[in-house]
N, C-alpha and C. Protein backbone atom coordinates (compact mmCIF):
# COMPACT_ATOMS: atom_id res chain seq x y z
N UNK A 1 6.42 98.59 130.85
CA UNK A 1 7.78 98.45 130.33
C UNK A 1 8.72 98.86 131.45
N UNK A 2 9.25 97.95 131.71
CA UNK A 2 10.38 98.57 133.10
C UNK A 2 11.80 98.77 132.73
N UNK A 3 12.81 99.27 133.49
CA UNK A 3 14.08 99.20 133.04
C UNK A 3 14.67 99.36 132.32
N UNK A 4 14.54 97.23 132.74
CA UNK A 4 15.42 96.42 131.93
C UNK A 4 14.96 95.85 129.77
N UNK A 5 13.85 96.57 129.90
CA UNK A 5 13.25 96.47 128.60
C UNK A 5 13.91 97.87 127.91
N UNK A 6 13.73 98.76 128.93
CA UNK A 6 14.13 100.31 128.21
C UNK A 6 15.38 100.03 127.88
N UNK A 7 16.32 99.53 128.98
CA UNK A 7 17.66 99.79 128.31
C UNK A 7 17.80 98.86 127.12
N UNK A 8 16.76 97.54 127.02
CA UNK A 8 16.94 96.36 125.71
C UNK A 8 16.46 97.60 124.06
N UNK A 9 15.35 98.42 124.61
CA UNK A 9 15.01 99.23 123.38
C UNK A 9 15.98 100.24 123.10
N UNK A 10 16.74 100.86 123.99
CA UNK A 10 17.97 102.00 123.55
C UNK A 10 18.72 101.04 122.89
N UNK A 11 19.35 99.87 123.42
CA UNK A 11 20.62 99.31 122.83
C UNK A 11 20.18 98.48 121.06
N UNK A 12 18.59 98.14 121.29
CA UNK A 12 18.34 98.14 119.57
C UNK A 12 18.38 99.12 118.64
N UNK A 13 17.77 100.05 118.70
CA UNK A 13 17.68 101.62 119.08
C UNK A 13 19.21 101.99 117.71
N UNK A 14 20.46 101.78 119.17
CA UNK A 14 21.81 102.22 119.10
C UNK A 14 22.37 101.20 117.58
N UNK A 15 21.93 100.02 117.81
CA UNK A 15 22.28 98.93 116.41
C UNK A 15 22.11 99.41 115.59
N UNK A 16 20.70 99.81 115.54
CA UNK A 16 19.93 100.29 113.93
C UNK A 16 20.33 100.94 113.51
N UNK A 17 21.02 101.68 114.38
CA UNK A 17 20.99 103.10 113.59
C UNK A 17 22.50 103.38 112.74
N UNK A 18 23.25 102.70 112.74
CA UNK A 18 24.66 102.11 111.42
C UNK A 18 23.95 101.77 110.59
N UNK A 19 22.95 101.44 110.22
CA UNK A 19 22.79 101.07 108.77
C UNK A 19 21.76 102.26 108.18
N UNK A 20 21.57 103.16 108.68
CA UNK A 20 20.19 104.22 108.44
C UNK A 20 20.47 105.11 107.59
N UNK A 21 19.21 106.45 106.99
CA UNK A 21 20.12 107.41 106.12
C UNK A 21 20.22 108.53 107.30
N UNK A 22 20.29 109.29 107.31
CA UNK A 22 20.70 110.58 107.63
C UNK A 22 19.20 111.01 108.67
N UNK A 23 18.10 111.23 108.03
CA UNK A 23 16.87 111.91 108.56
C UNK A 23 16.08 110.86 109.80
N UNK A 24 16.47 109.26 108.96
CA UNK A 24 16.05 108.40 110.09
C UNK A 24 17.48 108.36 111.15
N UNK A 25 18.52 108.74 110.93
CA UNK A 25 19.68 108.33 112.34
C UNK A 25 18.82 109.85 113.16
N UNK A 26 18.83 111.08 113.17
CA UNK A 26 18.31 112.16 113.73
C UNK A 26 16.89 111.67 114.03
N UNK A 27 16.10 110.92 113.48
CA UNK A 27 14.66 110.67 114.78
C UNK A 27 15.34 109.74 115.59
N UNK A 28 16.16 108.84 115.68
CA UNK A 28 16.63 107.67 116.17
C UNK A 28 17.49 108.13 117.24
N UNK A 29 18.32 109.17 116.84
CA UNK A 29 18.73 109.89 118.12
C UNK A 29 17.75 110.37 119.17
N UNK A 30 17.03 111.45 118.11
CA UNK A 30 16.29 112.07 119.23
C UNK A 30 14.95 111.41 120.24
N UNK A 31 14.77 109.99 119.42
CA UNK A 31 14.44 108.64 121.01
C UNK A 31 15.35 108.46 121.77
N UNK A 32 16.24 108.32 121.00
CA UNK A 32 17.12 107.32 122.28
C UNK A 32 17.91 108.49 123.33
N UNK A 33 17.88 110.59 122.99
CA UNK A 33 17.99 111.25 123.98
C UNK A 33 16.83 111.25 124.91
N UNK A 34 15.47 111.17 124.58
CA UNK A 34 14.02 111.15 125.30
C UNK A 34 14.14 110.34 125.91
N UNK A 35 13.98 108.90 125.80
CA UNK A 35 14.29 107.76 126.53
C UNK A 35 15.68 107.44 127.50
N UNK A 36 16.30 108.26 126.96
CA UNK A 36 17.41 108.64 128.04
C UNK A 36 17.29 109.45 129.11
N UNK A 37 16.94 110.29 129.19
CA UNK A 37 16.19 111.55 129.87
C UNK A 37 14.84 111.00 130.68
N UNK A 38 14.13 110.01 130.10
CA UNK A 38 13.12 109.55 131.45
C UNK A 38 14.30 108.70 132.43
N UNK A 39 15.11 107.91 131.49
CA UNK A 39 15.92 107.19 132.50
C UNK A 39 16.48 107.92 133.81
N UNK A 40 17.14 108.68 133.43
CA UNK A 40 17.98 109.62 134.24
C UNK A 40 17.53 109.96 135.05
N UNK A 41 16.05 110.31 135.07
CA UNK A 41 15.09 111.30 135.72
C UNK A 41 14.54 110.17 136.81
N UNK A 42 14.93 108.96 136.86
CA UNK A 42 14.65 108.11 137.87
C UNK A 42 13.42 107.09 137.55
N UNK A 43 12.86 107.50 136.05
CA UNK A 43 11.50 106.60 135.96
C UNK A 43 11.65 105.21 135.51
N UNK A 44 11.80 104.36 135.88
CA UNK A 44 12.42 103.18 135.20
C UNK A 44 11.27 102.21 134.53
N UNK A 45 9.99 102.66 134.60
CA UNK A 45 8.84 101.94 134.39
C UNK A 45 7.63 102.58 133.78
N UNK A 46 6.89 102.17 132.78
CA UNK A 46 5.60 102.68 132.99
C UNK A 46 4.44 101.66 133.68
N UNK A 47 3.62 101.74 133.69
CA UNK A 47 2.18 101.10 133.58
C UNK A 47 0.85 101.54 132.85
N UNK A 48 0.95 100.27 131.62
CA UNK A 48 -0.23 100.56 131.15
C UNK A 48 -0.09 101.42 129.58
N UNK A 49 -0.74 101.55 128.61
CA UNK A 49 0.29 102.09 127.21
C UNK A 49 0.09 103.92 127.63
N UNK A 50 1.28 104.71 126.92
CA UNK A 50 1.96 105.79 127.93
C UNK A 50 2.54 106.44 126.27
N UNK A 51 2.08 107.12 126.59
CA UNK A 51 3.08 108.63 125.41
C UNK A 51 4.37 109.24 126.37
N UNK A 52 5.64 109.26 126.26
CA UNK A 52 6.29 109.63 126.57
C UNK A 52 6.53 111.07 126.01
N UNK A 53 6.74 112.43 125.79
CA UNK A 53 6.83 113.51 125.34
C UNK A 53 7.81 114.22 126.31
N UNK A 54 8.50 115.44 125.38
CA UNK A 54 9.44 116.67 125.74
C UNK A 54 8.28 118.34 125.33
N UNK A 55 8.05 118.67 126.77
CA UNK A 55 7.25 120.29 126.34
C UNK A 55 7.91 121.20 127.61
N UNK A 56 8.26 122.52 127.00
CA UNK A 56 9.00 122.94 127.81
C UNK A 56 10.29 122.60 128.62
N UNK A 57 10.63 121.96 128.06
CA UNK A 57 12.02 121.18 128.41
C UNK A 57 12.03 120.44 129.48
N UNK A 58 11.44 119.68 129.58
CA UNK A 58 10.47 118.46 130.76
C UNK A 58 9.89 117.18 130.17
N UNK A 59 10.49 116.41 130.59
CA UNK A 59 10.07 114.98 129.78
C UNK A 59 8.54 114.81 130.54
N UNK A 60 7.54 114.30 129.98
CA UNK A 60 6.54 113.71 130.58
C UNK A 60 6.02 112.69 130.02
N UNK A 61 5.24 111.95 131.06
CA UNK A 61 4.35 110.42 130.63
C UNK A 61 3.52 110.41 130.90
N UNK A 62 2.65 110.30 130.39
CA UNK A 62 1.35 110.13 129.93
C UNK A 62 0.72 108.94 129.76
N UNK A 63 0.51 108.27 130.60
CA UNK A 63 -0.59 106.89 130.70
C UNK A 63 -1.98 107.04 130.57
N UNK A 64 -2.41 105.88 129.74
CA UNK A 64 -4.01 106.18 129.38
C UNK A 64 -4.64 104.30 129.70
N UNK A 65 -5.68 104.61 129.45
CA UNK A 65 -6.57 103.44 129.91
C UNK A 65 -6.63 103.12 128.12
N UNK A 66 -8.14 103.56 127.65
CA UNK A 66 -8.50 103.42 126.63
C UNK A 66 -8.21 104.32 125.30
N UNK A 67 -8.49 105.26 125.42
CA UNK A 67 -8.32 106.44 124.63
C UNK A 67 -7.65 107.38 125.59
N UNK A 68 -6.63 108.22 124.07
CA UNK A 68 -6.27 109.80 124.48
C UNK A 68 -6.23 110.58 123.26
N UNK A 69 -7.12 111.77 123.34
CA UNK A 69 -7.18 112.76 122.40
C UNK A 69 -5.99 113.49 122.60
N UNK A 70 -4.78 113.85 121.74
CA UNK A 70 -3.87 114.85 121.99
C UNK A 70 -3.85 115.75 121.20
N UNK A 71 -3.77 117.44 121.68
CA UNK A 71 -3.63 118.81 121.28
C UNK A 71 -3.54 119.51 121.24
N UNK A 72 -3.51 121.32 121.00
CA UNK A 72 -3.42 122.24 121.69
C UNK A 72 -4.59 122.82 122.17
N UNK A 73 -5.75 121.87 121.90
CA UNK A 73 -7.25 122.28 122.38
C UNK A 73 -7.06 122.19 124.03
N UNK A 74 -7.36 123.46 124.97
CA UNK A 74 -7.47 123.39 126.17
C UNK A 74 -7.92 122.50 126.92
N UNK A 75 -8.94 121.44 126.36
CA UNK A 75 -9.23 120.49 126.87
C UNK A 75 -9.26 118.94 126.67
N UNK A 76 -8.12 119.11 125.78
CA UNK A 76 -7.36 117.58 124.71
C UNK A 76 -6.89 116.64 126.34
N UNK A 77 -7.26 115.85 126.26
CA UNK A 77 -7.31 114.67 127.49
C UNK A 77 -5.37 114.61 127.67
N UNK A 78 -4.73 115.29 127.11
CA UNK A 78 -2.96 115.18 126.93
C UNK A 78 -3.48 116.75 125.57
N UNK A 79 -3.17 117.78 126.52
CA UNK A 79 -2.96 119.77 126.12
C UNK A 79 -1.23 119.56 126.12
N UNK A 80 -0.70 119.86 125.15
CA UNK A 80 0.55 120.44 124.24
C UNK A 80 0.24 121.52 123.30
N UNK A 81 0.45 122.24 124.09
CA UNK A 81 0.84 123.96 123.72
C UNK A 81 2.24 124.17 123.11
N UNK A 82 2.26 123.37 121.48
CA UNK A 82 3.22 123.51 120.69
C UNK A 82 3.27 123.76 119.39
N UNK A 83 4.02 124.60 118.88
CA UNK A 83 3.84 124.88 117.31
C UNK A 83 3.74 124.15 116.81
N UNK A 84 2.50 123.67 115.21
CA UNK A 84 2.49 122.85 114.24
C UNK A 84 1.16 121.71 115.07
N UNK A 85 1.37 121.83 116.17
CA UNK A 85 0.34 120.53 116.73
C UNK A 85 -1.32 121.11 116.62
N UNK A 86 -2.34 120.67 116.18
CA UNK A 86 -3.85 121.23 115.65
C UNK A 86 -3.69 120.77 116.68
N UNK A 87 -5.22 121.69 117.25
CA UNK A 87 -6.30 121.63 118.93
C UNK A 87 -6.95 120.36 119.27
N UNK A 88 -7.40 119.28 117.87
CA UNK A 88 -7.17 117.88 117.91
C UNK A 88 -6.35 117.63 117.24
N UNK A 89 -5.14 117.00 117.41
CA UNK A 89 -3.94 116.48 116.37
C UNK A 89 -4.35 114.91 116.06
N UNK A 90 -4.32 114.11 117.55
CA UNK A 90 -4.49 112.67 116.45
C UNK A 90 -4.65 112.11 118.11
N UNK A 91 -5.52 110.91 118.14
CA UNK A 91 -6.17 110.28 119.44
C UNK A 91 -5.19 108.57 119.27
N UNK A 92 -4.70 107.78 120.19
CA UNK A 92 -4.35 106.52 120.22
C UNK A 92 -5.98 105.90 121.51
N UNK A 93 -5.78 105.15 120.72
CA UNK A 93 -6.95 104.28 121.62
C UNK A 93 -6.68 102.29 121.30
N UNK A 94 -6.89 102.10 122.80
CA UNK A 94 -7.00 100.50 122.43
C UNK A 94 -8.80 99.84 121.64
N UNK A 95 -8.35 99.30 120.49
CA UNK A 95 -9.57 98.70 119.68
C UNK A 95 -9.11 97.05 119.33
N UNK A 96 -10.57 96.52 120.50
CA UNK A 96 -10.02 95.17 119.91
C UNK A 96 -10.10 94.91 119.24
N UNK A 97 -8.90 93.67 118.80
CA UNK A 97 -8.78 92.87 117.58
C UNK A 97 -8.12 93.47 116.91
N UNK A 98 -7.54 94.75 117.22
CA UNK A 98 -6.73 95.66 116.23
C UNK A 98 -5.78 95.59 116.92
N UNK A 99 -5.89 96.19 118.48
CA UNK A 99 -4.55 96.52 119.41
C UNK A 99 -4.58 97.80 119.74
N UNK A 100 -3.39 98.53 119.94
CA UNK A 100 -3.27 100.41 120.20
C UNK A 100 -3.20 100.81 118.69
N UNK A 101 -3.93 101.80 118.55
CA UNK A 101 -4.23 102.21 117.60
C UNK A 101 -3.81 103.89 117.06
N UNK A 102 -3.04 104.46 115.94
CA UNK A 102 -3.57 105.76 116.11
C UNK A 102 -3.75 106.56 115.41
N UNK A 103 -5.07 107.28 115.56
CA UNK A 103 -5.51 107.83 114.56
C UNK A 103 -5.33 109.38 114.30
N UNK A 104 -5.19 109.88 113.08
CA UNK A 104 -4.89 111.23 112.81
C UNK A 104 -6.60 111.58 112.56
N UNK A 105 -6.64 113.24 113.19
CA UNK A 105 -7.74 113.63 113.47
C UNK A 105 -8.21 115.27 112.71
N UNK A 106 -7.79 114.41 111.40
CA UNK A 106 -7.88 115.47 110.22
C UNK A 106 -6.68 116.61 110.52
N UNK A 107 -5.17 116.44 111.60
CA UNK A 107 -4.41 117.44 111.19
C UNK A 107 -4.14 118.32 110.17
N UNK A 108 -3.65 119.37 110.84
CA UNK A 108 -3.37 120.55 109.14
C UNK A 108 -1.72 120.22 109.07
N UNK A 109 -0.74 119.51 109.98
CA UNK A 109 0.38 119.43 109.38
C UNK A 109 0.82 117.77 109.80
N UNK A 110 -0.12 117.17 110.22
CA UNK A 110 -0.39 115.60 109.89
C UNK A 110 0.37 115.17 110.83
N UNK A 111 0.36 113.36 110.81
CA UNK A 111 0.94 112.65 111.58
C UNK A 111 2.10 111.91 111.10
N UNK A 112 3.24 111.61 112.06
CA UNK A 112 3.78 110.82 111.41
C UNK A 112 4.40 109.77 112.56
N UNK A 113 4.01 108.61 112.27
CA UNK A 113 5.08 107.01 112.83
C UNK A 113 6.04 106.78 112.17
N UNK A 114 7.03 106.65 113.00
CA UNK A 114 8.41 106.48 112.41
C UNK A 114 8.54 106.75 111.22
N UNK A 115 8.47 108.10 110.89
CA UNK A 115 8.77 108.82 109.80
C UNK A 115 7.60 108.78 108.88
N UNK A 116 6.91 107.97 108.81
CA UNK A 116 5.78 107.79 107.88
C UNK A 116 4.55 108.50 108.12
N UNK A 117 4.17 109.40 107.28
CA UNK A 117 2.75 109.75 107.57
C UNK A 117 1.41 108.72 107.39
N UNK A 118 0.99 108.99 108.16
CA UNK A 118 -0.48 108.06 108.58
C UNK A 118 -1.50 109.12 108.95
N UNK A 119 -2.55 108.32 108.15
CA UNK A 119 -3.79 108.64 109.20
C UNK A 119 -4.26 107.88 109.87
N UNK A 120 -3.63 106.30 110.21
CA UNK A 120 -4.25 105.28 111.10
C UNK A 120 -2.88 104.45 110.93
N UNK A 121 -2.43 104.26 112.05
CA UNK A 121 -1.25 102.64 112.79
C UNK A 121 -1.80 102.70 113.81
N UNK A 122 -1.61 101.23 113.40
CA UNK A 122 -1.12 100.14 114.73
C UNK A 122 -0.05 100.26 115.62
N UNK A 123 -0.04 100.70 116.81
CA UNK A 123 1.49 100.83 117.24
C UNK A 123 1.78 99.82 118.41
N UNK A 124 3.08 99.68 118.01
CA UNK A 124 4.13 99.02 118.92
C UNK A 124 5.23 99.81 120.24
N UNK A 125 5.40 99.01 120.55
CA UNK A 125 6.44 99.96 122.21
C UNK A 125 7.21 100.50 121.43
N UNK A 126 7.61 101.58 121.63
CA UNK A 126 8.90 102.14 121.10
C UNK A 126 8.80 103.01 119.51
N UNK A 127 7.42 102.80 119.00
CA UNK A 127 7.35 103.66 117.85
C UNK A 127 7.17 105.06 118.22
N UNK A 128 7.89 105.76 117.40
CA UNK A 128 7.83 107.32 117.50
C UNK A 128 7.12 108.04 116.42
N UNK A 129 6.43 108.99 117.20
CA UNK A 129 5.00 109.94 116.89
C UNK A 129 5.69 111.50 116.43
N UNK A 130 5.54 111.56 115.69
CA UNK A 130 5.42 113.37 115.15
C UNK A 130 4.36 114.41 114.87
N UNK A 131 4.44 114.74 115.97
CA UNK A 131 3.44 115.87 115.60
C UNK A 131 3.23 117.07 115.97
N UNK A 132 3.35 118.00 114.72
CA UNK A 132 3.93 119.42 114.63
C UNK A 132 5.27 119.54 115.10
N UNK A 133 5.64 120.35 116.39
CA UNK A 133 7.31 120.13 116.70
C UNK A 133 7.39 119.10 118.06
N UNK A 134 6.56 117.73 118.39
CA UNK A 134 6.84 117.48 119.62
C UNK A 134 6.60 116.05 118.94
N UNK A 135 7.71 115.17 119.68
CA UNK A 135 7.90 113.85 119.17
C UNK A 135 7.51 112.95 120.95
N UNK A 136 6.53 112.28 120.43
CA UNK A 136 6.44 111.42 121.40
C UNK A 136 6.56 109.82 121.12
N UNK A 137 6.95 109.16 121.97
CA UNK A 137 7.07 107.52 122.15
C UNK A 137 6.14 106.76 122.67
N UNK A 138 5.62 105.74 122.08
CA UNK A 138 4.63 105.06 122.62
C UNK A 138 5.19 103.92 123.19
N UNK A 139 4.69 103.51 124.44
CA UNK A 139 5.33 102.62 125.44
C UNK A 139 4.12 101.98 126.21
N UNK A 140 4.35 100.43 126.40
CA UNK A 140 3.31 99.74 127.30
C UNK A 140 4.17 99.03 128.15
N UNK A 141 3.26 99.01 129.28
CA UNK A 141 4.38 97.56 130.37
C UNK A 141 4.20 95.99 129.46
């Protein structure tokens, strides 16, 4: 996803969000400050599907091949040392015929895609992940 796609997903992003209630305009913000904040920070691109995340007040990206286990387990393939997030929280992996995938990994305070709790989506560029207090974005080139 380069750029000129990021700035096409903020400015949909910015549309949507006049017609929303209240709890979805506040996740909708707080993408389009994250995704603002990689901008700024000079990254104009990823390669390859990528968790975007805020820990410690530091945006980071996170590119994966196939699978990524994320958690506060010391050795979660993507370690977030954050309140509410279990030591396995929830893994995205590409499965064909399905696409990126992601699965909740028996959390104790669960997953959620764009507001919805799941224990399994399908995700798309730009859907946002909750889990415990750290919201990440899923992004592919």
């Amino acid at each position: 996803m380069d750029r000129k796609n990021i700035d096409l997903l903020l400015s949909q992003t910015k549309t949507f969000l006049l017609g929303q209630s209240v709890p979805r305009v506040d996740l909708l913000m707080k993408q389009i400050r994250l995704l603002d904040r990689f901008l700024k920070e000079g990254r104009a691109s990823v390669s390859g599907p990528s968790l975007l995340y805020e820990s410690d007040g530091e945006v980071h990206c996170r590119t994966f091949e196939k699978k990524i286990v994320v958690g506060r387990k010391k050795d979660a393939e993507l370690f977030v040392d954050a309140p509410g997030l279990s030591r396995s929280h929830f893994s995205v992996e590409s499965i064909e015929g399905e696409g990126v995938v992601l699965i909740d990994l028996a959390s104790k305070n669960k997953t959620f895609v764009n507001d919805e709790m799941v224990d399994r989506a399908v995700l798309v560029p730009g859907d946002v992940i909750n889990a415990g207090d750290v919201l990440f974005i899923y992004l592919e080139d």
